[in-house]
Protein backbone atom coordinates (compact mmCIF):
# COMPACT_ATOMS: atom_id res chain seq x y z
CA UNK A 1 1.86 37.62 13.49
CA UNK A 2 1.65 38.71 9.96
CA UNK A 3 0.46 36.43 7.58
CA UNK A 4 3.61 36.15 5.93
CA UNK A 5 5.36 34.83 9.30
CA UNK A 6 2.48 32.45 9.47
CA UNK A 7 2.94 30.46 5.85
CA UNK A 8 6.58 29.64 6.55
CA UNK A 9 5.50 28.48 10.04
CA UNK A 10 2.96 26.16 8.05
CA UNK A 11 5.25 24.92 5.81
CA UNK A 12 7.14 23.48 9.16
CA UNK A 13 4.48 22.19 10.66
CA UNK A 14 3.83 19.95 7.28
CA UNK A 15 6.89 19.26 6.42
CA UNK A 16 7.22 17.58 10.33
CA UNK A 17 4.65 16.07 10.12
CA UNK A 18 5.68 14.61 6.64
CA UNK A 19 8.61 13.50 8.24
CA UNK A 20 7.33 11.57 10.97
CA UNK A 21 4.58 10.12 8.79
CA UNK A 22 7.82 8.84 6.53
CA UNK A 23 9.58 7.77 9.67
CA UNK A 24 6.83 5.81 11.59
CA UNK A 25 5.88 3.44 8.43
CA UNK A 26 9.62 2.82 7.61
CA UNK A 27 10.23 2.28 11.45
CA UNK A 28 7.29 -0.27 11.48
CA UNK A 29 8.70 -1.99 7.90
CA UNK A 30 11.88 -1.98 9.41
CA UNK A 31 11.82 -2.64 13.66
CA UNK A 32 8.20 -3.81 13.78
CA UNK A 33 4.94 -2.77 15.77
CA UNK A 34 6.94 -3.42 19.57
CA UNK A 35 9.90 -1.29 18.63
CA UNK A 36 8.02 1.56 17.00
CA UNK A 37 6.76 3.38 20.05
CA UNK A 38 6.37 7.44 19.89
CA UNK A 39 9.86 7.73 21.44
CA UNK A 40 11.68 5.58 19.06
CA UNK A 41 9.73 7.24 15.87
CA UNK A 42 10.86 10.81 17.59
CA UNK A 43 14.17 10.06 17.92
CA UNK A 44 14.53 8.32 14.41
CA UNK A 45 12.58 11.54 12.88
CA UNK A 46 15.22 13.52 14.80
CA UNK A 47 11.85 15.39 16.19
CA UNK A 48 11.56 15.86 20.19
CA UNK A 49 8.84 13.86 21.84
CA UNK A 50 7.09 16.70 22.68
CA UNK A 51 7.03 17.64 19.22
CA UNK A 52 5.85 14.41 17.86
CA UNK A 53 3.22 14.56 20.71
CA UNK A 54 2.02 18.13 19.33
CA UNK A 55 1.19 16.98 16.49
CA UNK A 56 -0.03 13.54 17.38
CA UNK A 57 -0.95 12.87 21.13
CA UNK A 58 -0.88 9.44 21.86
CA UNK A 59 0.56 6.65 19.63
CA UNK A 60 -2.29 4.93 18.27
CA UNK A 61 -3.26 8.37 16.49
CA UNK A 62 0.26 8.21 14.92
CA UNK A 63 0.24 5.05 13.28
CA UNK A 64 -3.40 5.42 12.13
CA UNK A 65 -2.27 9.11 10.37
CA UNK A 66 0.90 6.80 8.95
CA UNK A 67 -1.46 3.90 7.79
CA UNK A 68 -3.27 6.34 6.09
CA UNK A 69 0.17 8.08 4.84
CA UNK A 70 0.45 4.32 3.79
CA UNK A 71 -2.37 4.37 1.92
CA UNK A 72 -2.18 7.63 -0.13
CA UNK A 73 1.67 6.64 -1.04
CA UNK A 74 0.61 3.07 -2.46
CA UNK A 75 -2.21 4.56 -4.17
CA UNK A 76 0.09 7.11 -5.54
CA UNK A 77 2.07 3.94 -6.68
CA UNK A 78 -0.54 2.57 -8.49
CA UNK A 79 -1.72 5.91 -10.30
CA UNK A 80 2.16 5.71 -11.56
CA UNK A 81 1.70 2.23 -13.01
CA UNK A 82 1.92 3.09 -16.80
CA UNK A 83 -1.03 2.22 -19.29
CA UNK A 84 0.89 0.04 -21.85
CA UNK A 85 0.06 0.02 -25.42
CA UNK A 86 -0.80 -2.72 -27.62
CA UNK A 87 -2.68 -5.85 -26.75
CA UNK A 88 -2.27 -9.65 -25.90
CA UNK A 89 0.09 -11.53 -23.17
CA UNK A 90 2.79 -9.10 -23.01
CA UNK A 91 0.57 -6.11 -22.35
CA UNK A 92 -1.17 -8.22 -19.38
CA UNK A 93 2.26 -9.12 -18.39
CA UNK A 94 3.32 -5.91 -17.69
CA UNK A 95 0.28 -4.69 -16.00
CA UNK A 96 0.73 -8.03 -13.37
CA UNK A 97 4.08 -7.11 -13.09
CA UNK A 98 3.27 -3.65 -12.25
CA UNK A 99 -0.10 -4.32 -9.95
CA UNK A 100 2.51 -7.04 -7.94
CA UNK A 101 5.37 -4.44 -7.68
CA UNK A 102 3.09 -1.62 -6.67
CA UNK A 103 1.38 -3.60 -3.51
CA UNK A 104 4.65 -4.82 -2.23
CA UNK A 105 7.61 -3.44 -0.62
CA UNK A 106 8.55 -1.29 2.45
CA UNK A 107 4.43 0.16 2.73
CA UNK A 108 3.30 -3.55 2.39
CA UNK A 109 5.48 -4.61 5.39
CA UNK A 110 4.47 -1.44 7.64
CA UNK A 111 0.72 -2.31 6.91
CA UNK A 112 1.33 -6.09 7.53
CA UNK A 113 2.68 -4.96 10.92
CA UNK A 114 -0.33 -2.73 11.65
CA UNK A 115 -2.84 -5.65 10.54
CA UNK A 116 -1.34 -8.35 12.83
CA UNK A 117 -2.02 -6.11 15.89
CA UNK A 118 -5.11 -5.22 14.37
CA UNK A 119 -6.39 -8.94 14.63
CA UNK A 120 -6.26 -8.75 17.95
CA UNK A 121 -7.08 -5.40 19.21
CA UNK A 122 -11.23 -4.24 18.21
CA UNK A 123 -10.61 -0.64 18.58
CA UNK A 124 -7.43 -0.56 16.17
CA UNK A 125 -9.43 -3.12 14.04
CA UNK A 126 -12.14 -0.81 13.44
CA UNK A 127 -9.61 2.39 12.71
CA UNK A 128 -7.91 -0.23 10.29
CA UNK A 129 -10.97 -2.16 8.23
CA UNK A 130 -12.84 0.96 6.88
CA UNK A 131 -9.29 2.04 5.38
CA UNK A 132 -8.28 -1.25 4.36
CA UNK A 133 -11.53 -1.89 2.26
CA UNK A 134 -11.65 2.02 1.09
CA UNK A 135 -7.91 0.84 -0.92
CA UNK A 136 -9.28 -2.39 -1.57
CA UNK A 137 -12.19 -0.34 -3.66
CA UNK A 138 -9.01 2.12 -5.36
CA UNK A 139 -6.93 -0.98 -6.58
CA UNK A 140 -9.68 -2.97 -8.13
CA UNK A 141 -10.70 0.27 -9.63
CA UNK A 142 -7.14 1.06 -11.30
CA UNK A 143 -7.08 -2.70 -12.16
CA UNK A 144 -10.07 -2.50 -14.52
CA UNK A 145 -8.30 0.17 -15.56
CA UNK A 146 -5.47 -1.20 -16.62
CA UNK A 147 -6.63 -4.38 -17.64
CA UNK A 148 -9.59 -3.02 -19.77
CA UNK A 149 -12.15 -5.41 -18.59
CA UNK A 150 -16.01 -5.04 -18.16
CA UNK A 151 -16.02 -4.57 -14.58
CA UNK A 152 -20.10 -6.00 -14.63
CA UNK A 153 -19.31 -9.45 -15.69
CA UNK A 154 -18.80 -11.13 -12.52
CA UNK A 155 -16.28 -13.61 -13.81
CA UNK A 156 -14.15 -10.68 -14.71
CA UNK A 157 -14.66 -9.32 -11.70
CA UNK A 158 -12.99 -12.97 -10.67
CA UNK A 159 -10.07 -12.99 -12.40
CA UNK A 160 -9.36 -9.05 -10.92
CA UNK A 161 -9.87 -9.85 -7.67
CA UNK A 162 -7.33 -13.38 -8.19
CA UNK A 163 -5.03 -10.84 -9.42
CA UNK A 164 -4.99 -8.80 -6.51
CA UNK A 165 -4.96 -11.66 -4.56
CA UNK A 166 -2.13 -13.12 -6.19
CA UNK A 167 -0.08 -9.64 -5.53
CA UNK A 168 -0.71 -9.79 -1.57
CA UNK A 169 0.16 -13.38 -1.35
CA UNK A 170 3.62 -12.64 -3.44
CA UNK A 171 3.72 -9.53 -1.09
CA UNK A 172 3.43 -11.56 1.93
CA UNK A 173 6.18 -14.32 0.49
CA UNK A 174 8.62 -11.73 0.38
CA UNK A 175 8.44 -10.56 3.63
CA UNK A 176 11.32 -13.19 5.08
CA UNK A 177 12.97 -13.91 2.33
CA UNK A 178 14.22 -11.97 -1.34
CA UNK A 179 11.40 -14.26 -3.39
CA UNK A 180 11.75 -11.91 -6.91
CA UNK A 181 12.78 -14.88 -8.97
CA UNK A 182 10.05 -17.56 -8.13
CA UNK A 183 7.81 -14.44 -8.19
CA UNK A 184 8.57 -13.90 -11.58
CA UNK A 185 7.99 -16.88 -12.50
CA UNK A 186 4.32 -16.80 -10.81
CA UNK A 187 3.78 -13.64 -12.55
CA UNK A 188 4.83 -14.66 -15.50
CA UNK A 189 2.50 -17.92 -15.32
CA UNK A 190 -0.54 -16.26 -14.23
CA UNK A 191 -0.24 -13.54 -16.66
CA UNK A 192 -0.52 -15.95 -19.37
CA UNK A 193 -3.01 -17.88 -18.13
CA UNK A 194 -4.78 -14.44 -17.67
CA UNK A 195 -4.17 -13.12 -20.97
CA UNK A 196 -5.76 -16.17 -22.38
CA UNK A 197 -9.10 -15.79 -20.08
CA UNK A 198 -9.42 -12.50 -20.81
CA UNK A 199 -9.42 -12.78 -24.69
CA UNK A 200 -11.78 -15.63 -24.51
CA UNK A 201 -14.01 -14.12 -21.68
CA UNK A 202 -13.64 -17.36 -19.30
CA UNK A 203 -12.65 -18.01 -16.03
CA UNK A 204 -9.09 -19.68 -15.60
């Protein structure tokens, strides 16, 4: 084989493997953890078991290479999230806004689906954790960022870490039911409150 015949053949093998990386996290957002076996992601990819098994042989490696996928895609979210200009409530505003948009949605859900078998299975746990806290580390980090706060003062550090908090726990409200206009309103409140703590350096 030439290496010319070869490339294209790479270029496949990614591109399935792209696709069935897409397909298992919106089949675990969508069906949840029971439904999303290596058959149903196969068929859903339109990819032949065999195929799917090729690339990943059993399931458990699948849905660890989609968490992953998971994780790359919301950091990629995040990375997106503009850098506003200006100063003062509205700036901090946006960046909440942003931060809260970026950690929900259709990854949020997959993950949430991963994590509650997780709790209960050791060897998935301890796949799971290492990744979990490794994106933990990447948010905070882009929410300095963004927030232009002195990551050393520990009540800084505080009010980041509420922040992120406060995006999960909107995340995880919005899972049932379409909870945009209270969380608006959350966001809204906290970013004030925030805006105000971090131009005075105090804890809210």
């Amino acid at each position: 084989m030439t290496t010319d015949d070869a490339v294209p053949k790479q270029d496949r093998s990614r591109a399935t493997r792209q696709r069935l990386l897409e397909t298992a996290v919106r089949c675990l957002a969508t069906h949840g953890w029971e439904v999303s076996t290596v058959g149903f992601i196969a068929t859903e990819a339109g990819i032949s078991r065999g195929a799917v098994q090729h690339h990943y042989r059993t399931r458990e490696a699948l849905i660890l290479a989609a968490l992953e996928h998971m994780f790359e895609e919301r950091t990629t979210l995040l990375d997106a999230l503009p850098d506003p200009e200006g100063s003062g409530p509205e700036r901090v505003h946006t960046v909440v806004t942003g931060l809260v948009e970026a950690m929900g949605g259709e990854l949020f859900r997959a993950a949430l689906q991963v994590w509650t078998v997780a709790a209960a299975d050791p060897e998935l746990r301890a796949a799971v954790v290492p990744l979990e806290r490794h994106f933990a580390r990447e948010v905070h980090r882009r929410a300095v960022r963004l927030l232009r706060v002195d990551d050393s003062d520990p009540a800084m550090r505080g009010l980041i870490q509420a922040t992120l908090d406060l995006a999960r726990g909107l995340a995880l409200a919005d899972v049932l039911t379409d909870d945009s206009r209270r969380r608006a309103r959350v966001v809204r409140a906290w970013s004030t409150q925030l805006a105000a703590a971090l131009r005075t350096g105090t804890q809210v």
